[in-house]
N, C-alpha and C. Protein backbone atom coordinates (compact mmCIF):
# COMPACT_ATOMS: atom_id res chain seq x y z
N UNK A 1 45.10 0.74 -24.82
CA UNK A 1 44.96 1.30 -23.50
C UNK A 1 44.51 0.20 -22.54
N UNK A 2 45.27 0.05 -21.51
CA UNK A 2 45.10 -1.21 -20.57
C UNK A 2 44.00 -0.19 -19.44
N UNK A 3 43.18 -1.00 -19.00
CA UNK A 3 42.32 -1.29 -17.94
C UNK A 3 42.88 -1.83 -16.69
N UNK A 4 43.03 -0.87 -15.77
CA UNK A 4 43.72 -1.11 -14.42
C UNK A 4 42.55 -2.32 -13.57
N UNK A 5 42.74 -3.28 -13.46
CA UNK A 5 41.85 -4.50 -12.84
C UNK A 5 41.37 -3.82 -11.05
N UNK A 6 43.05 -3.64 -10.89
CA UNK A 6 42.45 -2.75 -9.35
C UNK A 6 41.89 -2.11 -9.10
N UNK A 7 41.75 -1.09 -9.82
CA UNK A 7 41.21 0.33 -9.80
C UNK A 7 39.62 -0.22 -10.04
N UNK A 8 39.16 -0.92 -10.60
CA UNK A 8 37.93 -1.09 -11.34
C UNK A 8 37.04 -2.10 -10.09
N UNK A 9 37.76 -2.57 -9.64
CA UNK A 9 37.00 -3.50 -8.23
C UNK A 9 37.24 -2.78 -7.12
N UNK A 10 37.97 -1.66 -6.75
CA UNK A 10 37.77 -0.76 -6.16
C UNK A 10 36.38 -0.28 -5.25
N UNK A 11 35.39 0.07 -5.72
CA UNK A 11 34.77 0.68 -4.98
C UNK A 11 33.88 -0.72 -4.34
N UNK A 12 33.92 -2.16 -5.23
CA UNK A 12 33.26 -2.98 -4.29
C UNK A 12 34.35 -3.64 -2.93
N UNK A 13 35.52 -3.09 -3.16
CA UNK A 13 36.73 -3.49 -1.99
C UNK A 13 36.08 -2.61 -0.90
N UNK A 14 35.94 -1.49 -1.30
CA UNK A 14 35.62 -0.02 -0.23
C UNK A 14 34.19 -0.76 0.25
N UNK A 15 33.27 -0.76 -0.26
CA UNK A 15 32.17 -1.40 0.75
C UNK A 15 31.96 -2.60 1.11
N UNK A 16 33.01 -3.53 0.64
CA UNK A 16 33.38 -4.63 1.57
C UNK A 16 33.97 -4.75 3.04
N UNK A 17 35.08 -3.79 2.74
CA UNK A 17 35.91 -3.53 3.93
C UNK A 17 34.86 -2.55 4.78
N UNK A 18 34.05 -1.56 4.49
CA UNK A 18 33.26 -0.84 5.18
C UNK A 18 32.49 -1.76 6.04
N UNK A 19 31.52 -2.71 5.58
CA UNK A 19 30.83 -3.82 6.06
C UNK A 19 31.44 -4.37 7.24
N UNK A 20 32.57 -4.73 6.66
CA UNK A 20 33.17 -5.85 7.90
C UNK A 20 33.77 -4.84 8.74
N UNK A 21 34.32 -3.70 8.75
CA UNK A 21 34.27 -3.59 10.09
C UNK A 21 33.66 -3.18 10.72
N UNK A 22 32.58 -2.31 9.89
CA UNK A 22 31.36 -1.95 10.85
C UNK A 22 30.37 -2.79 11.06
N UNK A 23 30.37 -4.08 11.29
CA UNK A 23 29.55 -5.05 11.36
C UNK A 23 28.64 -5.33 12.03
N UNK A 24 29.18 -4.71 13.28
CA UNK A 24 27.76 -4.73 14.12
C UNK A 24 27.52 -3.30 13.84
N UNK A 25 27.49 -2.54 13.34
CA UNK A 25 26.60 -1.35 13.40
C UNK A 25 25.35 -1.81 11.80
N UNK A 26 26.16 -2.91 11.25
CA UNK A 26 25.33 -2.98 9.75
C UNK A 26 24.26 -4.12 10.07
N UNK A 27 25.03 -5.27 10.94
CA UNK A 27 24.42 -6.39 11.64
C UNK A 27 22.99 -5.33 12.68
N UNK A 28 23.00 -4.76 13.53
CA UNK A 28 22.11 -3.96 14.03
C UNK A 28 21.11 -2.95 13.61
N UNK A 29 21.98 -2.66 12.49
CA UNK A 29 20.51 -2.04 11.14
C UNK A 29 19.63 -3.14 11.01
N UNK A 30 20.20 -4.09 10.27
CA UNK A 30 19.59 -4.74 9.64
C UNK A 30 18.40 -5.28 9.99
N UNK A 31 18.87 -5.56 11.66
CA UNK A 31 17.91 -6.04 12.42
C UNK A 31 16.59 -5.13 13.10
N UNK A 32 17.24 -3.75 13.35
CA UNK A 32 16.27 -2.81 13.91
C UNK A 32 15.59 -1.92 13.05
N UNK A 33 15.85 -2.37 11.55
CA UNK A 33 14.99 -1.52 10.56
C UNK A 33 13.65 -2.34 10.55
N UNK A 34 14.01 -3.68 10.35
CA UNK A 34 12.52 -4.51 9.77
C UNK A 34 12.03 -4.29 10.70
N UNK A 35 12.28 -4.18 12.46
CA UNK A 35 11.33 -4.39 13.30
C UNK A 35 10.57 -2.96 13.54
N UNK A 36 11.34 -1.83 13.17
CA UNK A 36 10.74 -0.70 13.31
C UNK A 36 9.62 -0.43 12.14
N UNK A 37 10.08 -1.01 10.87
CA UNK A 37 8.68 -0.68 9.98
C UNK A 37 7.79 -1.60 9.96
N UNK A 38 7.82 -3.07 10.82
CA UNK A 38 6.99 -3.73 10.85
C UNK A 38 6.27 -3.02 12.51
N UNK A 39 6.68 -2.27 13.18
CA UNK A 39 5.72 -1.83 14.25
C UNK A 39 4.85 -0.72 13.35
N UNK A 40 5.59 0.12 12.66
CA UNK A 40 5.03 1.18 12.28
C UNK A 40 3.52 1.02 11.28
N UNK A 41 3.80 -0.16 10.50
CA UNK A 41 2.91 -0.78 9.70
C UNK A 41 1.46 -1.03 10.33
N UNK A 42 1.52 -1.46 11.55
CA UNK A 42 0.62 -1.70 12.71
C UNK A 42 0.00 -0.49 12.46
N UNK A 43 -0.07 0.66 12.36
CA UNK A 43 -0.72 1.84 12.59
C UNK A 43 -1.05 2.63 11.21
N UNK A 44 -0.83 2.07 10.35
CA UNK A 44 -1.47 2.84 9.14
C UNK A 44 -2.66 2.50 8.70
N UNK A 45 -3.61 3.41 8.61
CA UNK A 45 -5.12 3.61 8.78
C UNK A 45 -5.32 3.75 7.21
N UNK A 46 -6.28 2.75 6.67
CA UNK A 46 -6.88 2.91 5.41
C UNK A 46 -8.29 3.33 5.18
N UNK A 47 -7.97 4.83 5.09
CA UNK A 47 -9.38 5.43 4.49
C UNK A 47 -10.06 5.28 2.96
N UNK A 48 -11.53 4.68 2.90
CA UNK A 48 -11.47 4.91 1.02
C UNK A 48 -12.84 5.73 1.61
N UNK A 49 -12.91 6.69 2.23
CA UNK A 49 -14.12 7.57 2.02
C UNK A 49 -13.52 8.93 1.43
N UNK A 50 -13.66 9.35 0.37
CA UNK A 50 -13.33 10.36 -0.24
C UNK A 50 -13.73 11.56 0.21
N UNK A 51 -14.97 11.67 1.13
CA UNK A 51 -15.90 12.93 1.03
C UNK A 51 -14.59 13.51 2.25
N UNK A 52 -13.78 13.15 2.58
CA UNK A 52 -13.15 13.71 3.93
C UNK A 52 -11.78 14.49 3.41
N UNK A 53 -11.64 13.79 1.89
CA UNK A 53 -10.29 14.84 1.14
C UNK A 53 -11.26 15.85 0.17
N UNK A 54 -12.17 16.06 0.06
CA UNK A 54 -12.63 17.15 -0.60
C UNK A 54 -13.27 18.11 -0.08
N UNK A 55 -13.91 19.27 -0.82
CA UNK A 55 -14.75 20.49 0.31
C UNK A 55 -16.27 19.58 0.67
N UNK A 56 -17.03 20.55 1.68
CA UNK A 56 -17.87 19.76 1.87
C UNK A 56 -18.69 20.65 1.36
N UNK A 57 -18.57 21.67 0.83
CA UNK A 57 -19.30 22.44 -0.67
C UNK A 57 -19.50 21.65 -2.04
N UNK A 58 -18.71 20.59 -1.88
CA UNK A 58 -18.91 19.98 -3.80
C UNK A 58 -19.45 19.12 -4.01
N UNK A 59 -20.44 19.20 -4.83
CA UNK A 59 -21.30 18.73 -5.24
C UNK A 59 -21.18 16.83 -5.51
N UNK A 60 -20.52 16.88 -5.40
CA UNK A 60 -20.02 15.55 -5.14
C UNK A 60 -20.56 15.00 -3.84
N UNK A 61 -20.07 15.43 -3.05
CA UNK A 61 -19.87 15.03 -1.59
C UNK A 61 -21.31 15.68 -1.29
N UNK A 62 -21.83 16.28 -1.50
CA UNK A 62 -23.44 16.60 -0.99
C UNK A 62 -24.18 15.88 -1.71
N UNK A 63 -24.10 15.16 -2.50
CA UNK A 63 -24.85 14.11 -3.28
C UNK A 63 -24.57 12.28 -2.35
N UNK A 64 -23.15 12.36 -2.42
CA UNK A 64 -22.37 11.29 -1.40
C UNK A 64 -23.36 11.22 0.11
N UNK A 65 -23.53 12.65 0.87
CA UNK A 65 -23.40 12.47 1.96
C UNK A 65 -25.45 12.60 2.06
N UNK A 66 -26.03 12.76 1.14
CA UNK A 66 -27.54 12.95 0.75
C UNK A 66 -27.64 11.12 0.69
N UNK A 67 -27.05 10.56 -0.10
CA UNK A 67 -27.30 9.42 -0.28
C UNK A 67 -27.22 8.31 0.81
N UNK A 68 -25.57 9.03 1.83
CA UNK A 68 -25.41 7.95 2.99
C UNK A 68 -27.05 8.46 3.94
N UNK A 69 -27.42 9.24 3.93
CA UNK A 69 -28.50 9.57 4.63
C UNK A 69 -29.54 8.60 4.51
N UNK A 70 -30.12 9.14 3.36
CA UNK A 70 -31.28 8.05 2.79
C UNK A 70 -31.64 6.33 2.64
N UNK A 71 -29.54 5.89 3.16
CA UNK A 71 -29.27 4.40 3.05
C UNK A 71 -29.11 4.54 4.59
N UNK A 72 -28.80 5.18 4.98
CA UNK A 72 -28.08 4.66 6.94
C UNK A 72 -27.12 4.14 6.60
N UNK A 73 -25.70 4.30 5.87
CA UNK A 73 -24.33 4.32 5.97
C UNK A 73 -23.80 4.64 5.03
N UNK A 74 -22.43 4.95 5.20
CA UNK A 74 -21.32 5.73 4.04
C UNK A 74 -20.79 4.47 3.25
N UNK A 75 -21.22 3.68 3.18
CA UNK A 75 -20.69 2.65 2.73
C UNK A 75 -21.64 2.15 1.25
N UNK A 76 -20.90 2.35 -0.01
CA UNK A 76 -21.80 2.27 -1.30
C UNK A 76 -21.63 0.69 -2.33
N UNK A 77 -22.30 0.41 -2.49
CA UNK A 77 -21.85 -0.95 -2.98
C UNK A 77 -22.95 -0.78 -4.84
N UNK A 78 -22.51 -0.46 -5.84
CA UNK A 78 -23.20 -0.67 -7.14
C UNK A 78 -23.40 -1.71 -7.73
N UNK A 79 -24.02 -2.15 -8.24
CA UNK A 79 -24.09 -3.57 -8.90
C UNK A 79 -25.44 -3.45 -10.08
N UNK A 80 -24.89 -4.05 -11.05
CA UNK A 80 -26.00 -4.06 -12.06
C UNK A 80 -26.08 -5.63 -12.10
N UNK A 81 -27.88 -5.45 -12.05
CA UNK A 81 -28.65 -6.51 -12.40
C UNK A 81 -29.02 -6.92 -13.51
N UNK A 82 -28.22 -8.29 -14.15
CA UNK A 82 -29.26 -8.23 -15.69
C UNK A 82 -29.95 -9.77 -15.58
N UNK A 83 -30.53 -9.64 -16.74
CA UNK A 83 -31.66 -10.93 -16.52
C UNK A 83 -31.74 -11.26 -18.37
N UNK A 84 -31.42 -11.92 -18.59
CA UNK A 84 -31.81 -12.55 -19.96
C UNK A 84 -31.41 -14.30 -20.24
N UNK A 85 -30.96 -14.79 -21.35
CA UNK A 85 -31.04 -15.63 -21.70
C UNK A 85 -29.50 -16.30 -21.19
N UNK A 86 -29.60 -17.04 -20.80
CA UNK A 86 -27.63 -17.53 -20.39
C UNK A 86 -27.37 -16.75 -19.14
N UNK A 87 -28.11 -16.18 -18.60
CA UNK A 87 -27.44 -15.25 -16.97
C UNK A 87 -28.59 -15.76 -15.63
């Protein structure tokens, strides 16, 4: 059973020929995509305070928001201290 060569490069002919003649519509993507998600990028806000996706019933977050109290900010930093021989 022979393998038609044409038939099989086919669909990269079809989006070759698609390309080139729509060229400036592919040439004008190309160009107005990066600039639109590089504006959009500008504006995405990174939250890591958790207490604002959960209830403010759970016990979690009333322990969280007990603690930012007692420190003067929401901001938690842990660290263990050790002390022995070589540290």
């Amino acid at each position: 059973m022979k393998i038609d060569r044409k038939r099989k490069m086919r669909p990269k002919k079809n989006f070759s020929d698609f390309v080139i003649r729509n060229r400036i519509i592919v040439i004008s993507l190309l160009i107005i995509a990066p600039l639109f998600f590089g504006y959009e990028i500008t504006r995405v806000k990174v939250s890591a305070d958790f207490s604002k996706y959960l209830r403010l019933d759970d016990p979690l977050v009333k322990e969280y928001n007990r603690i930012s109290e007692i420190f003067a900010g929401k901001s938690l930093v842990q660290g263990d201290v050790c002390r022995g021989p070589g540290l």
